[in-house]
Protein backbone atom coordinates (compact mmCIF):
# COMPACT_ATOMS: atom_id res chain seq x y z
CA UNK A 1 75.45 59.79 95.34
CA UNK A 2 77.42 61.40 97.97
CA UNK A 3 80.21 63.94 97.07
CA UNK A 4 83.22 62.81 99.18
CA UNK A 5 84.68 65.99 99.57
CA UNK A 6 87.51 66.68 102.32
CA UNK A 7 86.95 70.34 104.04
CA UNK A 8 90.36 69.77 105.48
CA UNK A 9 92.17 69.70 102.37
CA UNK A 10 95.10 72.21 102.54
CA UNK A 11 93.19 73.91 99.68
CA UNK A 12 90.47 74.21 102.01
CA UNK A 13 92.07 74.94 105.10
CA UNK A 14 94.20 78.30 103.54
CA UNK A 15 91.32 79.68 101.64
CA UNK A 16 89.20 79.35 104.69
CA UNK A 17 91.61 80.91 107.21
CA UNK A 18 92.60 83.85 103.90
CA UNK A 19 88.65 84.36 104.22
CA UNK A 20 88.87 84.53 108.28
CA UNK A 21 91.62 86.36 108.19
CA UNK A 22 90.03 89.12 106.32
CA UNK A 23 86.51 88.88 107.76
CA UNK A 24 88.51 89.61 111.19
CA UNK A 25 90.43 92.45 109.49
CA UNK A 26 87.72 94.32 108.54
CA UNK A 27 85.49 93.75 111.04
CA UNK A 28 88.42 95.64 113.53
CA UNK A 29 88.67 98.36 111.03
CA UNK A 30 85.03 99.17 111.26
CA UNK A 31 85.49 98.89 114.96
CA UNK A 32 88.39 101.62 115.20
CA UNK A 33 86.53 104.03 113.59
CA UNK A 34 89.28 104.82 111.01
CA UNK A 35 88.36 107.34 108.37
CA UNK A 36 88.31 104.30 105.77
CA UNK A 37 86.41 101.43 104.82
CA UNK A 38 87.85 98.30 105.18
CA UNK A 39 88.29 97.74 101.34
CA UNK A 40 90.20 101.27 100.99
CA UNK A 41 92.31 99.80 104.35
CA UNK A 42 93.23 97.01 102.41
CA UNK A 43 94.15 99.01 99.44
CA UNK A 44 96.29 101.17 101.48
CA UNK A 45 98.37 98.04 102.96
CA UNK A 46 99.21 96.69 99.71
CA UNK A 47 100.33 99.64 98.18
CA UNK A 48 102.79 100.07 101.12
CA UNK A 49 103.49 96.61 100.81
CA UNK A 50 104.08 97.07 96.63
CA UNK A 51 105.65 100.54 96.60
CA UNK A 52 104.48 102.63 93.33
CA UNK A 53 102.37 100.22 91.33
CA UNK A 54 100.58 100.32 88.09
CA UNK A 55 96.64 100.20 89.16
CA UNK A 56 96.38 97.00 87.26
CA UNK A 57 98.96 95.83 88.76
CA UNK A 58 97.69 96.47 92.36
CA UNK A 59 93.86 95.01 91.38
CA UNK A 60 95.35 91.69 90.47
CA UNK A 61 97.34 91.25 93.42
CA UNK A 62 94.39 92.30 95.59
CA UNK A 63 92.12 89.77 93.82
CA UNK A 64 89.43 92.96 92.94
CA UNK A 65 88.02 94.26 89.96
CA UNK A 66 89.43 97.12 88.36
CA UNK A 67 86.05 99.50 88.37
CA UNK A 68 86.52 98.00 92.46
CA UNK A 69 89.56 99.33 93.36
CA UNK A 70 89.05 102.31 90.67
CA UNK A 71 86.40 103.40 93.32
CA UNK A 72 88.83 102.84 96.63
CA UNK A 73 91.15 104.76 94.90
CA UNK A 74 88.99 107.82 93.87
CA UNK A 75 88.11 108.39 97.44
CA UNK A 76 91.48 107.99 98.66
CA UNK A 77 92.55 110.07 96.43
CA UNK A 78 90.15 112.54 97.50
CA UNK A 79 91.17 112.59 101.04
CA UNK A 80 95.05 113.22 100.22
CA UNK A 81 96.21 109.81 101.11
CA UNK A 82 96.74 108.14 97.65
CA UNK A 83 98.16 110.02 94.55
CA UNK A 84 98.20 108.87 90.72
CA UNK A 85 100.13 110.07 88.16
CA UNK A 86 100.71 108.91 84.22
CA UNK A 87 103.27 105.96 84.38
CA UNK A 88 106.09 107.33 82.25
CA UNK A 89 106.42 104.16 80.75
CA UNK A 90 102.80 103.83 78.87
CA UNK A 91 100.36 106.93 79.49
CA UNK A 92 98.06 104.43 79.76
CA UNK A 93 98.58 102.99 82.52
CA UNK A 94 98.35 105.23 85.93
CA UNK A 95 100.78 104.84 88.89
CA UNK A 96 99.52 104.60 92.27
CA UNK A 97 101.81 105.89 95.34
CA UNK A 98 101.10 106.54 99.09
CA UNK A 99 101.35 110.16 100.22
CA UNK A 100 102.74 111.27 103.36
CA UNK A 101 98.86 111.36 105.02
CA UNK A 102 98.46 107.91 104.75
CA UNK A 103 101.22 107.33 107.53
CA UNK A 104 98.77 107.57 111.26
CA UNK A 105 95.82 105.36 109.26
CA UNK A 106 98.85 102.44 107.82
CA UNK A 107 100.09 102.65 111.52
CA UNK A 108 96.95 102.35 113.03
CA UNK A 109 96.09 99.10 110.17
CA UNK A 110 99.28 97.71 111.64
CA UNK A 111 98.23 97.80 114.84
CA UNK A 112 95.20 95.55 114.50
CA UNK A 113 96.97 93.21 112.12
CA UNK A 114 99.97 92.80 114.83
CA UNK A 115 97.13 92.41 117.18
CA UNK A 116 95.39 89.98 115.12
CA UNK A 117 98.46 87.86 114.63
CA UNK A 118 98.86 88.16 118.54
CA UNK A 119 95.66 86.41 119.17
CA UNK A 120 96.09 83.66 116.14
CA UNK A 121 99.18 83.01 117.37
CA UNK A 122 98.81 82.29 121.31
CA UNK A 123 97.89 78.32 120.54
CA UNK A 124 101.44 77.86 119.48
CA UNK A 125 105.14 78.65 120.78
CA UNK A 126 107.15 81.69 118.65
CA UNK A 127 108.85 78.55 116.96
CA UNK A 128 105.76 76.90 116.11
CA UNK A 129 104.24 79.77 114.65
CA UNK A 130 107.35 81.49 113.01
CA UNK A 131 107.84 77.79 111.27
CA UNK A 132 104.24 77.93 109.94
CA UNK A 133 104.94 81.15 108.85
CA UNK A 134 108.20 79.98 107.03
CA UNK A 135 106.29 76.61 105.05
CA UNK A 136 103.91 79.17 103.80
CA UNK A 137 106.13 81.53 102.66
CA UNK A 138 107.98 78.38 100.36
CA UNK A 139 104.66 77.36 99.45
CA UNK A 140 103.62 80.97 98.06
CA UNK A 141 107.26 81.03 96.36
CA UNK A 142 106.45 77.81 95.02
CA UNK A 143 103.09 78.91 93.46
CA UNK A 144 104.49 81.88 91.62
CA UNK A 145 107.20 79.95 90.09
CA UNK A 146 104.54 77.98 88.95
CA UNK A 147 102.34 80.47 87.89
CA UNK A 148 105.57 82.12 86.08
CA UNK A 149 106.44 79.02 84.70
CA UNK A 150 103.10 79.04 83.00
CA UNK A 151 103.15 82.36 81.68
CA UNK A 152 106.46 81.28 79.91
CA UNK A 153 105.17 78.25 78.45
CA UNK A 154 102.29 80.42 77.18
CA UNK A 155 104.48 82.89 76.02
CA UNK A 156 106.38 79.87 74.00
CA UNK A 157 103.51 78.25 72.22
């Protein structure tokens, strides 16, 4: 019996470009020779894009395993770009932060996501793309109100 199974779906279509997206990313950090992996490049950009963050915190957002980015995190740590410290809040949990060295290897991650975007975007005018770029930004805001809608109701029952 065949499976009738759209792989245009908008499901589909997001998780496959997300996937892309990524493949491309790190594929162009391995190319540019930086002095991290493309898993510890990612790390780096979403700490700058979080600010401080509880480790937990940051390995959910990422989508990784905690012994996963545990690892990135030890070897950034160990070349001066990453520091952790005891989150005042719950010695527990540890708080990552950027240091100062991180700066020339985020700019240089920059560049080959701006560069990235450049390419993605030359099928379509600015106001093409910076609309697509709008819908998806509702449509994230739109899943986290969900998803926080569902913690609540959790939290309820």
């Amino acid at each position: 019996m065949p499976h009738n199974i759209d792989p245009d779906t908008f499901g589909f279509v997001v998780g496959d470009i997300s996937r892309l997206i990524r493949s491309e990313m790190e594929r162009r950090i391995a190319d540019a020779g930086l002095a991290v992996t493309p898993g510890e490049g990612r790390t780096l950009a979403n700490i700058a894009r979080m600010g401080t963050v509880r480790q937990n915190v940051l390995a959910e957002r990422m989508g990784v395993e905690a012994m996963t980015l545990s690892s990135y995190l030890d070897r950034l740590e160990a070349r001066g770009l990453v520091g952790r410290e005891p989150d005042p809040a719950d010695r527990r949990a540890k708080l990552v932060s950027l240091t100062a060295s991180a700066d020339d290897v985020l700019l240089q991650i920059r560049e080959i996501g701006e560069d990235i975007r450049a390419d993605l975007s030359r099928g379509a005018t600015p106001d093409e793309w910076n609309a697509l770029v709008e819908t998806l930004k509702r449509i994230r805001n739109g899943l986290v109100e969900l998803r926080s809608g569902a913690s609540d109701e959790g939290r309820a029952a």
